[in-house]
PDB file of N, CA and C in Angstrom:
ATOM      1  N   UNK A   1       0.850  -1.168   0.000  1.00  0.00           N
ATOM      2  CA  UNK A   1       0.000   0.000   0.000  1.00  0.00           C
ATOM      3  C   UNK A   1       0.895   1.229   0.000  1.00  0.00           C
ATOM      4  N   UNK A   2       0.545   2.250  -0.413  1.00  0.00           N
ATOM      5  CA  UNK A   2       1.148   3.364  -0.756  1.00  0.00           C
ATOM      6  C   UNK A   2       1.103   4.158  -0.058  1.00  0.00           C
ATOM      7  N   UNK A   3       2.313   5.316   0.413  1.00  0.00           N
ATOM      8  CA  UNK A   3       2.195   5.860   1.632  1.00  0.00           C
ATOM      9  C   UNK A   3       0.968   6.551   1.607  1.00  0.00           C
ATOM     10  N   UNK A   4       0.892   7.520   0.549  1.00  0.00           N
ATOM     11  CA  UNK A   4      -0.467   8.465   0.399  1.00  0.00           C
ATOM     12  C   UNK A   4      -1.444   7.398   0.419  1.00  0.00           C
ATOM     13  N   UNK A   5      -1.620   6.618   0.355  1.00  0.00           N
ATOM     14  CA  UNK A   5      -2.694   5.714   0.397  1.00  0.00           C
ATOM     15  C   UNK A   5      -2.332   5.528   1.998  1.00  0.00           C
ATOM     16  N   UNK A   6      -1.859   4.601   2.732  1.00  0.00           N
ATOM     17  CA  UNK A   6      -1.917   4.878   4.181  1.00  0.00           C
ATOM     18  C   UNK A   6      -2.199   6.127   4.805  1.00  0.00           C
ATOM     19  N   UNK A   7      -1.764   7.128   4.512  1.00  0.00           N
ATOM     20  CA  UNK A   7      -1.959   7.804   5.236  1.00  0.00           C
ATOM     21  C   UNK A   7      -3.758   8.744   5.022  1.00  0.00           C
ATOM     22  N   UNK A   8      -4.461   8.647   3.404  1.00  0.00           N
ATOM     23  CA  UNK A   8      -5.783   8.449   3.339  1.00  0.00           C
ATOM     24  C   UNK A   8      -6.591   7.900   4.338  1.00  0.00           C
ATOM     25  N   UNK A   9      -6.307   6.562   4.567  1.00  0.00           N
ATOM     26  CA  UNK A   9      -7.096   5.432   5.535  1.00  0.00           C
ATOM     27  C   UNK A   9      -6.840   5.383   6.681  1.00  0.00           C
ATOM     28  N   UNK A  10      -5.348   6.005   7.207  1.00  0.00           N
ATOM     29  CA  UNK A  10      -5.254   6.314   8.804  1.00  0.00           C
ATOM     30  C   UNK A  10      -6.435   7.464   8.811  1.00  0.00           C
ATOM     31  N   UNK A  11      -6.129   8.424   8.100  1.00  0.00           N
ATOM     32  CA  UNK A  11      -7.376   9.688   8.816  1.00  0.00           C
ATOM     33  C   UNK A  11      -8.999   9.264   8.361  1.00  0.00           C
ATOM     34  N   UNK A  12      -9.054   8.764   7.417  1.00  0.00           N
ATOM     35  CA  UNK A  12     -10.526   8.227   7.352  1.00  0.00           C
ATOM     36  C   UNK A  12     -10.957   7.637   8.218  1.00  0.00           C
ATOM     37  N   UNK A  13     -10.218   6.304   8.516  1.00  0.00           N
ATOM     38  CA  UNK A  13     -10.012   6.092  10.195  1.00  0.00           C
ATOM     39  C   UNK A  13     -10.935   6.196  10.829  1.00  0.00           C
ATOM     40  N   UNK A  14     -10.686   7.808  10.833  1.00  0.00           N
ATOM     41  CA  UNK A  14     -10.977   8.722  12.465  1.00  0.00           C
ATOM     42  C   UNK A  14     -12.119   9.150  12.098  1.00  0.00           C
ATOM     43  N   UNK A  15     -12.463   9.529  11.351  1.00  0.00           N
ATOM     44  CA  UNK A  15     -14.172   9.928  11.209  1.00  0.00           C
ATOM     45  C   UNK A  15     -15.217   9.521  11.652  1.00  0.00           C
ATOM     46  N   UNK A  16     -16.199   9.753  12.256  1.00  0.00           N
ATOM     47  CA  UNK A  16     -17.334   9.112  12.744  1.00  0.00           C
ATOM     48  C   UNK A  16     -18.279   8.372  12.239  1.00  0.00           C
ATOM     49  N   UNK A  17     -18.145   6.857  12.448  1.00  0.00           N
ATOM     50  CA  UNK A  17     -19.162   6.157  11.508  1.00  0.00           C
ATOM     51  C   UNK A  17     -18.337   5.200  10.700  1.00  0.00           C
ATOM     52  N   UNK A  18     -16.843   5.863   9.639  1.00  0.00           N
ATOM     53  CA  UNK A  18     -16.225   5.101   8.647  1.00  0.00           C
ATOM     54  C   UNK A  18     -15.360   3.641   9.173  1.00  0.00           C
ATOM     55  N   UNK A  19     -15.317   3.670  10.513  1.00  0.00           N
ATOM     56  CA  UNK A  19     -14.094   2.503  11.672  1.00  0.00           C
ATOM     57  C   UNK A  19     -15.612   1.766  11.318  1.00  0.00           C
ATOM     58  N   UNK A  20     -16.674   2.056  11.324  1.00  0.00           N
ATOM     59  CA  UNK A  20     -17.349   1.055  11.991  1.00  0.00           C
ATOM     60  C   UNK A  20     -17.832   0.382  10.959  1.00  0.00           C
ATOM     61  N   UNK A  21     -18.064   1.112   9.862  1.00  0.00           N
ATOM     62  CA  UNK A  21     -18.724   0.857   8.119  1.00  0.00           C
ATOM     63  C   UNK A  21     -17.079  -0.565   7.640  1.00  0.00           C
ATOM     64  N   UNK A  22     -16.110   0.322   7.960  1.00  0.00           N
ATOM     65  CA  UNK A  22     -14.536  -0.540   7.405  1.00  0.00           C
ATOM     66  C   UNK A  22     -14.693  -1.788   8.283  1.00  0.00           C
ATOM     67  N   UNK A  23     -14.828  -1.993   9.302  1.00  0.00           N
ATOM     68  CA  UNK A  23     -14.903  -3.094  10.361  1.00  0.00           C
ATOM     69  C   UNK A  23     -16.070  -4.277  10.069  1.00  0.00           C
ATOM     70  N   UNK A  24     -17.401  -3.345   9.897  1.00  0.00           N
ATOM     71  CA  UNK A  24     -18.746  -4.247   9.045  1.00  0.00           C
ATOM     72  C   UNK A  24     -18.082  -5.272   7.414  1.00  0.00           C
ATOM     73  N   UNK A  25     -17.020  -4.606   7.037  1.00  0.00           N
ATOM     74  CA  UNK A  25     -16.482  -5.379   6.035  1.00  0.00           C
ATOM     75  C   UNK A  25     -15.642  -6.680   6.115  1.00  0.00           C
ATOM     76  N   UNK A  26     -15.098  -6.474   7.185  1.00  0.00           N
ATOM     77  CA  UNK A  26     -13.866  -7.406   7.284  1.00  0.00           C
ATOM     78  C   UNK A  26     -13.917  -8.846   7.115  1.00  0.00           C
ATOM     79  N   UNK A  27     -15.006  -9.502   7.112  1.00  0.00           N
ATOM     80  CA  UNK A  27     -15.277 -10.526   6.777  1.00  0.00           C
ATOM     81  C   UNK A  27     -14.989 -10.870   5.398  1.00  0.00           C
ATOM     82  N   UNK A  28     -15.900 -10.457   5.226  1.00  0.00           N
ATOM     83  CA  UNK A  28     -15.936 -10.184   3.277  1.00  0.00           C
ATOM     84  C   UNK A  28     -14.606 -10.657   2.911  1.00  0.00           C
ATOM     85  N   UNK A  29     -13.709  -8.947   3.152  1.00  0.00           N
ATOM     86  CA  UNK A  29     -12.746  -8.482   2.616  1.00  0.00           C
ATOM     87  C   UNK A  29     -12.029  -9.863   2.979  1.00  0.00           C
ATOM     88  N   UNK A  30     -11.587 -10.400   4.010  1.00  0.00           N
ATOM     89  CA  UNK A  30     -10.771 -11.490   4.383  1.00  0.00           C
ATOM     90  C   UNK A  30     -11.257 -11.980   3.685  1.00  0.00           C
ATOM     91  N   UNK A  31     -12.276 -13.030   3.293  1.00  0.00           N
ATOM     92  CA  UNK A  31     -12.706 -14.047   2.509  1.00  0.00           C
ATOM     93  C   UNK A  31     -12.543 -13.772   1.188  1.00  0.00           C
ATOM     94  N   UNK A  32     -12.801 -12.770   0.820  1.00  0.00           N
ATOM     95  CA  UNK A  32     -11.644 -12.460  -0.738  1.00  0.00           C
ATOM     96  C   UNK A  32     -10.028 -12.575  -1.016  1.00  0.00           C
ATOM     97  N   UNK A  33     -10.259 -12.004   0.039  1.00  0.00           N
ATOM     98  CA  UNK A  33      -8.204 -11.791   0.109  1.00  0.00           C
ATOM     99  C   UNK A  33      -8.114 -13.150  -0.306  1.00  0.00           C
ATOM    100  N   UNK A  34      -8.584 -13.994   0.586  1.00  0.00           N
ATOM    101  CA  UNK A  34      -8.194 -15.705   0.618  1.00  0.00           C
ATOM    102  C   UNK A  34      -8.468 -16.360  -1.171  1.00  0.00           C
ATOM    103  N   UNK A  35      -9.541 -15.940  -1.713  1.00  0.00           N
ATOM    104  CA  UNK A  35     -10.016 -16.562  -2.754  1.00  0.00           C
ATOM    105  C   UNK A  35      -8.642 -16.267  -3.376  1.00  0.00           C
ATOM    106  N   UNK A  36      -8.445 -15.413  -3.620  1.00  0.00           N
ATOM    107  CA  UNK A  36      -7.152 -13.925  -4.440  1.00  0.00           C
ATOM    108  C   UNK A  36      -5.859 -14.868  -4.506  1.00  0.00           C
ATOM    109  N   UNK A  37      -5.833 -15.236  -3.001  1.00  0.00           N
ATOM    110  CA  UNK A  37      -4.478 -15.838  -2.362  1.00  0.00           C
ATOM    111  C   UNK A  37      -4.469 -17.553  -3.190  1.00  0.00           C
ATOM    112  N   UNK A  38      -5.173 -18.099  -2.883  1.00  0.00           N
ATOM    113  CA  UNK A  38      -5.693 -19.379  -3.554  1.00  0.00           C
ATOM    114  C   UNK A  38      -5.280 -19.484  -4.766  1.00  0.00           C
ATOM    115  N   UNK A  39      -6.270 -18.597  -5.697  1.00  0.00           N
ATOM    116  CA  UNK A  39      -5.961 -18.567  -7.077  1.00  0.00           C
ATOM    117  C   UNK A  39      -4.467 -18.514  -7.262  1.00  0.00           C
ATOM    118  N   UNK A  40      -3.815 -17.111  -6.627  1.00  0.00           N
ATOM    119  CA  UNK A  40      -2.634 -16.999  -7.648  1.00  0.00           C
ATOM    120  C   UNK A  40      -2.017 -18.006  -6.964  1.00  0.00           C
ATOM    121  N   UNK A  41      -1.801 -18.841  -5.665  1.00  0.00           N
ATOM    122  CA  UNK A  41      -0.830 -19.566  -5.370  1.00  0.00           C
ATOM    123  C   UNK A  41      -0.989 -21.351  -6.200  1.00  0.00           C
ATOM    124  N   UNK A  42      -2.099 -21.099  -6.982  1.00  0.00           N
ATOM    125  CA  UNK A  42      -2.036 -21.953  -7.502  1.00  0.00           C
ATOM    126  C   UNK A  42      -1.655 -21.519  -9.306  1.00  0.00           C
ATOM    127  N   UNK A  43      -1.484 -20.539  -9.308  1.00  0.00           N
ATOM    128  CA  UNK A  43      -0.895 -20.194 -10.673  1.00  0.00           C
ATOM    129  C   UNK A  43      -1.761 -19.760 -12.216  1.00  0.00           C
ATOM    130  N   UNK A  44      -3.021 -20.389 -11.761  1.00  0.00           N
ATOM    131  CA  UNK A  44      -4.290 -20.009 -12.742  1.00  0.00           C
ATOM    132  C   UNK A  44      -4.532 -18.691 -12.894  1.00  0.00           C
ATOM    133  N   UNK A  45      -5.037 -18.139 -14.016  1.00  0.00           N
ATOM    134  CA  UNK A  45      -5.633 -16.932 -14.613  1.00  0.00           C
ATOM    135  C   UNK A  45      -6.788 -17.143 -13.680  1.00  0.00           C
ATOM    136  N   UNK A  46      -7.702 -16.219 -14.331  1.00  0.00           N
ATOM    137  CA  UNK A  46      -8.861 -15.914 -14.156  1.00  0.00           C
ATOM    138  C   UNK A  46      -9.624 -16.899 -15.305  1.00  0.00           C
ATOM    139  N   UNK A  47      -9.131 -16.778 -16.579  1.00  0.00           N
ATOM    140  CA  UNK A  47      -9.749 -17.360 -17.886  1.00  0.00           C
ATOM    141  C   UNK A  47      -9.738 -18.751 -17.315  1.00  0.00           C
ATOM    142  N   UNK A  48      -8.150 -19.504 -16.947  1.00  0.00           N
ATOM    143  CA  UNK A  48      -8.132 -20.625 -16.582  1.00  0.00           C
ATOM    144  C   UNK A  48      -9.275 -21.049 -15.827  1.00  0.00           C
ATOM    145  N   UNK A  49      -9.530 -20.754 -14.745  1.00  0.00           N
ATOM    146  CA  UNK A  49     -10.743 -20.602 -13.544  1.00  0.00           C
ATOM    147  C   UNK A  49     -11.796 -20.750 -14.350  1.00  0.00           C
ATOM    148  N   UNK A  50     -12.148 -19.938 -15.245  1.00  0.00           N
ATOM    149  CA  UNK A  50     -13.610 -19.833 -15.704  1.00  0.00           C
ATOM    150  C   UNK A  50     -13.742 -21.403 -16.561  1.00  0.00           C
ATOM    151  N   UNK A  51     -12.740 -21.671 -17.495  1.00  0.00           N
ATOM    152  CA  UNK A  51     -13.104 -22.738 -18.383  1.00  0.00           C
ATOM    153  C   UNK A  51     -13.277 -23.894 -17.470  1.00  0.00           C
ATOM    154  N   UNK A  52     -12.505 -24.144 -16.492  1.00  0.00           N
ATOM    155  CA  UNK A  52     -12.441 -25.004 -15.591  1.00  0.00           C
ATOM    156  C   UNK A  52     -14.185 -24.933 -15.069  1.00  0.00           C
ATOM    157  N   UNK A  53     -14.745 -23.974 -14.580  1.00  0.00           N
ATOM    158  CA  UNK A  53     -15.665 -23.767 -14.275  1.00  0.00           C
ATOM    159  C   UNK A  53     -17.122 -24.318 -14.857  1.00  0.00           C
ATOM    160  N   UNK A  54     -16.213 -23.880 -16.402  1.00  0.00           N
ATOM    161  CA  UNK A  54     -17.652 -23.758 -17.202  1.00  0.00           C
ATOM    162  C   UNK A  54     -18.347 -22.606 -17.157  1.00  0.00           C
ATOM    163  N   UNK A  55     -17.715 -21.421 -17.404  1.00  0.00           N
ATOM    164  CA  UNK A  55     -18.280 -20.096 -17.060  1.00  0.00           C
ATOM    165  C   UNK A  55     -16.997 -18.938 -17.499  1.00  0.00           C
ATOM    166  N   UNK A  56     -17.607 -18.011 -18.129  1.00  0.00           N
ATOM    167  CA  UNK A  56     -16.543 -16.595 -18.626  1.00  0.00           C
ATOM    168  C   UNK A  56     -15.651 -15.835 -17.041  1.00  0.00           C
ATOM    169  N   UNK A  57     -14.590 -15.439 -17.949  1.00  0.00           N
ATOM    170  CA  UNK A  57     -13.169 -14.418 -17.080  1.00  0.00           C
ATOM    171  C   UNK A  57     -14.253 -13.607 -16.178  1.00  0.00           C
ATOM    172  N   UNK A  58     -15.210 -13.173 -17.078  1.00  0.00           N
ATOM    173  CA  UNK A  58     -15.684 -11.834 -16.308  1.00  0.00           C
ATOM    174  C   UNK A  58     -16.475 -12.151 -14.992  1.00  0.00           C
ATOM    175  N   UNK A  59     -17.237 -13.338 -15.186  1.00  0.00           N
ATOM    176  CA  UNK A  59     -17.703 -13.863 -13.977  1.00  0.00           C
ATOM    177  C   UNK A  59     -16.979 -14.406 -13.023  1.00  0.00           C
ATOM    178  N   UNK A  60     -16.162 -14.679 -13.148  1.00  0.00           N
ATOM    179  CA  UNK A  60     -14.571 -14.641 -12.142  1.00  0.00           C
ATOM    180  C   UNK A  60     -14.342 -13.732 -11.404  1.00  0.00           C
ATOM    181  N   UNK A  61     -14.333 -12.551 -12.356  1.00  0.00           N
ATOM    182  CA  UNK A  61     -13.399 -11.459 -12.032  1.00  0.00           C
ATOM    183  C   UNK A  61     -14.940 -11.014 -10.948  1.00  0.00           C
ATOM    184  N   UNK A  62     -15.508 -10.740 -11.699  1.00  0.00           N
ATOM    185  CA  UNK A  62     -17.121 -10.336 -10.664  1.00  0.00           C
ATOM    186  C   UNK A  62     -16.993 -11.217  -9.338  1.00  0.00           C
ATOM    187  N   UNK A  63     -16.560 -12.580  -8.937  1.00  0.00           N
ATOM    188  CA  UNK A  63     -16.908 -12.957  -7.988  1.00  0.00           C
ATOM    189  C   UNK A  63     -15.585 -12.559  -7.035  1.00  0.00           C
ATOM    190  N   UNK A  64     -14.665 -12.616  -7.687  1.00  0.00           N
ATOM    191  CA  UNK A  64     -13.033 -11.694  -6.982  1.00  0.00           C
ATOM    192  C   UNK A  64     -13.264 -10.854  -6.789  1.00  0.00           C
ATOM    193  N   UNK A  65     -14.381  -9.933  -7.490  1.00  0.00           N
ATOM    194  CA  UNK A  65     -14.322  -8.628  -7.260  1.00  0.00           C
ATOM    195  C   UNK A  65     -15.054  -8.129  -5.776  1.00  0.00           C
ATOM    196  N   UNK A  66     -15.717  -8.758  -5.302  1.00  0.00           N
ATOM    197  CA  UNK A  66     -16.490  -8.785  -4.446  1.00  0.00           C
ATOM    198  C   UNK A  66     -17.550  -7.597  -4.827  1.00  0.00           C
ATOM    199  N   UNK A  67     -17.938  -7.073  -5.599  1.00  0.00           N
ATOM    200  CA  UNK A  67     -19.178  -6.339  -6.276  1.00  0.00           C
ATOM    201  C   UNK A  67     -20.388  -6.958  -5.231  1.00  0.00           C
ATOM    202  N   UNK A  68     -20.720  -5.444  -4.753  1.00  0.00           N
ATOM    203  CA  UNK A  68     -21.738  -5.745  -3.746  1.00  0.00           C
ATOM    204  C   UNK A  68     -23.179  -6.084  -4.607  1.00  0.00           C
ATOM    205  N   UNK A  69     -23.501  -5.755  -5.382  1.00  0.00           N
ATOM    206  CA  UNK A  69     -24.307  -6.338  -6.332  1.00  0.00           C
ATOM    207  C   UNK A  69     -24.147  -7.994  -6.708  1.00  0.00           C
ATOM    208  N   UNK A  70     -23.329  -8.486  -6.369  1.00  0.00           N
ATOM    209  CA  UNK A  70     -23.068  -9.905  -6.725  1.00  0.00           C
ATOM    210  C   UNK A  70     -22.515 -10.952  -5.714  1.00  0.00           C
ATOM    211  N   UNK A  71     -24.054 -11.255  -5.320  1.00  0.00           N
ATOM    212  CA  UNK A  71     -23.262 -12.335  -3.847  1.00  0.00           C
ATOM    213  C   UNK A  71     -23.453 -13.974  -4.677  1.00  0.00           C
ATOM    214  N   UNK A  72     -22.286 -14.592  -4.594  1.00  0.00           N
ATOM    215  CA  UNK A  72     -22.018 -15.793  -5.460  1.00  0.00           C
ATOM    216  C   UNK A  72     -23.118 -16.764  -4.053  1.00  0.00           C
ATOM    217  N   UNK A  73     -23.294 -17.882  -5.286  1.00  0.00           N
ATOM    218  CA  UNK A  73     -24.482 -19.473  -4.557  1.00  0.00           C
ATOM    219  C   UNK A  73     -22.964 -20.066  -3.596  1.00  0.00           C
ATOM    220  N   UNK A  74     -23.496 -20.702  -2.704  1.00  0.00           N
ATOM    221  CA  UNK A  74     -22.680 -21.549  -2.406  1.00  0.00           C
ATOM    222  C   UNK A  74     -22.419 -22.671  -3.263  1.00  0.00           C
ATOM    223  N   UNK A  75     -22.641 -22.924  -4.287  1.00  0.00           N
ATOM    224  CA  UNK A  75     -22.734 -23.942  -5.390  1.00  0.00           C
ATOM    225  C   UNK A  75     -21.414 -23.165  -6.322  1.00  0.00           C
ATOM    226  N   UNK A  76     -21.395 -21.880  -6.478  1.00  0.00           N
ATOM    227  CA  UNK A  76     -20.729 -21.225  -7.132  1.00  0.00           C
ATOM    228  C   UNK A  76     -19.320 -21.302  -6.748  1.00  0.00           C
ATOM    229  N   UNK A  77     -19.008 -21.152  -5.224  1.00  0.00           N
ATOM    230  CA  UNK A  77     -18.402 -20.962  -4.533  1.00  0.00           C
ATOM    231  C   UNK A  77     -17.781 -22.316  -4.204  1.00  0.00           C
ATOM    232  N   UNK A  78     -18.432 -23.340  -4.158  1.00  0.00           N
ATOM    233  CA  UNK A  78     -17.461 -25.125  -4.805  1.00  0.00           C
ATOM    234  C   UNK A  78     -17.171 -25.117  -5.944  1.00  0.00           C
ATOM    235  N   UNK A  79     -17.718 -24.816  -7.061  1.00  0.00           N
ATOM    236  CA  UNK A  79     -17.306 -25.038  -7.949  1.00  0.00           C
ATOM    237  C   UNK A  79     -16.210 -24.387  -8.181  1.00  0.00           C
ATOM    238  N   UNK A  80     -16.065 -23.087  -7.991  1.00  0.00           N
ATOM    239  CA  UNK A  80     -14.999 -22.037  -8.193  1.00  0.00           C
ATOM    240  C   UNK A  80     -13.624 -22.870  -7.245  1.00  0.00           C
ATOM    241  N   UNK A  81     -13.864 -23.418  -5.829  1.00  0.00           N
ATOM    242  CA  UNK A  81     -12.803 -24.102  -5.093  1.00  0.00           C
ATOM    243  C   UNK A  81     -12.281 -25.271  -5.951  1.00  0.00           C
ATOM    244  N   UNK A  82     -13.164 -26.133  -6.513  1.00  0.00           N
ATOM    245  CA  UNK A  82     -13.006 -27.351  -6.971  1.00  0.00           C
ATOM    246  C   UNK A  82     -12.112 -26.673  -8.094  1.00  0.00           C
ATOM    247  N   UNK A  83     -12.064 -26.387  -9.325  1.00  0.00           N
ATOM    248  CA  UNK A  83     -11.478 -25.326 -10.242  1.00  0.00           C
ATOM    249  C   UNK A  83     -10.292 -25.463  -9.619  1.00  0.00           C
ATOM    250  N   UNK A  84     -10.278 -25.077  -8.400  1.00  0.00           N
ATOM    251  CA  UNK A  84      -8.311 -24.571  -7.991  1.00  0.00           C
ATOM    252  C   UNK A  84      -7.776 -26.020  -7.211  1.00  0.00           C
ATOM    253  N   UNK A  85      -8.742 -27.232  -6.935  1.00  0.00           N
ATOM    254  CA  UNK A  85      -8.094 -28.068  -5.894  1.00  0.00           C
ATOM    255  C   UNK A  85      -8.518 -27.551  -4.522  1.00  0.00           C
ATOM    256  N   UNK A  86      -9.257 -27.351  -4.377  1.00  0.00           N
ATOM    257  CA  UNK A  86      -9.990 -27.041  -3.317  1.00  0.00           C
ATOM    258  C   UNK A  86     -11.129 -27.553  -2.602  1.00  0.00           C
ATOM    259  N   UNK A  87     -11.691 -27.229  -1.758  1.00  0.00           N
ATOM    260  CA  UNK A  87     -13.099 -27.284  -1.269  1.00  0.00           C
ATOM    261  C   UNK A  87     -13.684 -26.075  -0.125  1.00  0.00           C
ATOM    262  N   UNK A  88     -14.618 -26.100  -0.243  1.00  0.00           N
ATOM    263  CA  UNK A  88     -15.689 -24.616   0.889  1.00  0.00           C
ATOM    264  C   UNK A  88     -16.212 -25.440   2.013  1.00  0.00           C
ATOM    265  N   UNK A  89     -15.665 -25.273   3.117  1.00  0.00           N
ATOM    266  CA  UNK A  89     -15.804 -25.291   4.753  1.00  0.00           C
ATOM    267  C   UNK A  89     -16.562 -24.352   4.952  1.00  0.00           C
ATOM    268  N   UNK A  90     -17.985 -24.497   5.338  1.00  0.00           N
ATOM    269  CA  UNK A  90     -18.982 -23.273   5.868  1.00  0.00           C
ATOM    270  C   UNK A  90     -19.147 -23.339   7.124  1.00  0.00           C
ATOM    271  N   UNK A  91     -18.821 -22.702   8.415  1.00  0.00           N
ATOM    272  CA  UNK A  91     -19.417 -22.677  10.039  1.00  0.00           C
ATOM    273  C   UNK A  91     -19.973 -21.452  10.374  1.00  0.00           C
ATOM    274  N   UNK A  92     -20.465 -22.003  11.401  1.00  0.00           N
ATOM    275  CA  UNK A  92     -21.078 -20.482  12.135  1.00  0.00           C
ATOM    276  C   UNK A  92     -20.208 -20.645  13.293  1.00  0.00           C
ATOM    277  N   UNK A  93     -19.766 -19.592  13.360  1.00  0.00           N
ATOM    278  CA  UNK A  93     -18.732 -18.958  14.722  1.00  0.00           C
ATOM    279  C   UNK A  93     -19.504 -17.875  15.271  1.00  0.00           C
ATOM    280  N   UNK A  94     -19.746 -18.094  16.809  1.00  0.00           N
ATOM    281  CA  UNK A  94     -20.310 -17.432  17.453  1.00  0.00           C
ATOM    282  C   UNK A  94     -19.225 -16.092  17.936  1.00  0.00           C
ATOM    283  N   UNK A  95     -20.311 -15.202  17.737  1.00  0.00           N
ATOM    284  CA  UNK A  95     -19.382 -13.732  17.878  1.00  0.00           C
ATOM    285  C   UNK A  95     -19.037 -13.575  19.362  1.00  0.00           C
ATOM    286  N   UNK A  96     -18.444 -12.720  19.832  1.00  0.00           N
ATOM    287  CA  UNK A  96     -18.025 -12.653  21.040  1.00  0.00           C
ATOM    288  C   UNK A  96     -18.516 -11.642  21.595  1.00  0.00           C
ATOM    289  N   UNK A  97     -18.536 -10.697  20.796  1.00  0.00           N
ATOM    290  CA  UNK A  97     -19.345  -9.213  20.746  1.00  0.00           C
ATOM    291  C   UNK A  97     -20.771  -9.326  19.706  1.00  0.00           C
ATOM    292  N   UNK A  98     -21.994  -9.325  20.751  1.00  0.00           N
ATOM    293  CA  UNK A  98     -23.440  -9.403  19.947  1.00  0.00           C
ATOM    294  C   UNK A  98     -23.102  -8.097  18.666  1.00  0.00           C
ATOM    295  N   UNK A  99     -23.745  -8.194  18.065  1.00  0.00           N
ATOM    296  CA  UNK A  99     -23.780  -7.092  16.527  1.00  0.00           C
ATOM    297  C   UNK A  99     -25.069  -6.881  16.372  1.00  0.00           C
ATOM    298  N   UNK A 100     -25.729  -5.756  16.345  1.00  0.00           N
ATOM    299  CA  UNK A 100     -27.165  -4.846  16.258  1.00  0.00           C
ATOM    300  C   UNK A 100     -27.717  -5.931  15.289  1.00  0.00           C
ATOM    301  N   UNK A 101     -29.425  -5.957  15.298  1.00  0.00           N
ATOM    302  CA  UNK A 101     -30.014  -6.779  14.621  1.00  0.00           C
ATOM    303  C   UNK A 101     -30.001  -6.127  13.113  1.00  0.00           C
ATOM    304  N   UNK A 102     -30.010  -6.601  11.781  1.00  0.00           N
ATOM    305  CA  UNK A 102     -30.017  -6.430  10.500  1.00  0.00           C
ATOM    306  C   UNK A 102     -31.424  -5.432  10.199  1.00  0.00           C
ATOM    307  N   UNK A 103     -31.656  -4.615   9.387  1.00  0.00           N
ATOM    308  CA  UNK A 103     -32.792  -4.408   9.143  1.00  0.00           C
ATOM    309  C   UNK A 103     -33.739  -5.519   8.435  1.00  0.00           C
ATOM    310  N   UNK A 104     -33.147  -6.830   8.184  1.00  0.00           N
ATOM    311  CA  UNK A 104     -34.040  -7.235   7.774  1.00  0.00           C
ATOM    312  C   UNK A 104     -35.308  -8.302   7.857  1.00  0.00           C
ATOM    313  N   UNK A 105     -35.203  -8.241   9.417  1.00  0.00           N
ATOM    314  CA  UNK A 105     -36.362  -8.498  10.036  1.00  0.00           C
ATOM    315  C   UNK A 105     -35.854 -10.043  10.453  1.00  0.00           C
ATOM    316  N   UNK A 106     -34.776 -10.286  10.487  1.00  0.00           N
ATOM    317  CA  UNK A 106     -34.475 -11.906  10.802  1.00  0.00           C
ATOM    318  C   UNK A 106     -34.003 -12.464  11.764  1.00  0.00           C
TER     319      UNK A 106
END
């Protein structure tokens, strides 16, 4: 990361609201990083991935991308593992700190 880029995200940081919006992500963001990490340590493109798949670069790149518009099936998400030599471990880990209820009624 780039200093001007660190030093952007240290003071954004500090703003009221943005720690807590950046923190609501971290899941995500980790669970991408990992996909990211996967792929290249196994040496495949993106194209590679897709044919393997049975499915186009761009829908790759869309599910790497983490595009909040585009939450992949868990079906998607084996297949995409299987593709690299992989497999998807799903748990529920209980939080340690409760987290406000969702708006969406669940």
């Amino acid at each position: 990361m780039s200093s001007s880029l660190k030093k952007f995200k240290t003071k954004a940081l500090r703003r009221p609201g943005v720690k807590d919006a950046y923190d609501a992500l971290d899941e995500e963001f980790r669970f991408l990083d990992e996909i990211l990490k996967v792929r290249l340590a196994t040496g495949l493109t993106q194209s590679e991935v897709a044919a393997r798949c049975g499915t186009t670069q761009s829908a790759i790149a869309r599910l790497e991308s983490g595009a909040r518009r585009h939450s992949p099936s868990i079906a998607t998400l084996q297949r995409y593992a299987k593709a690299l030599g992989y497999s998807v471990e799903l748990k529920l880990v209980k939080k340690t700190r409760p987290e406000s209820q969702t708006s969406h009624g669940r």
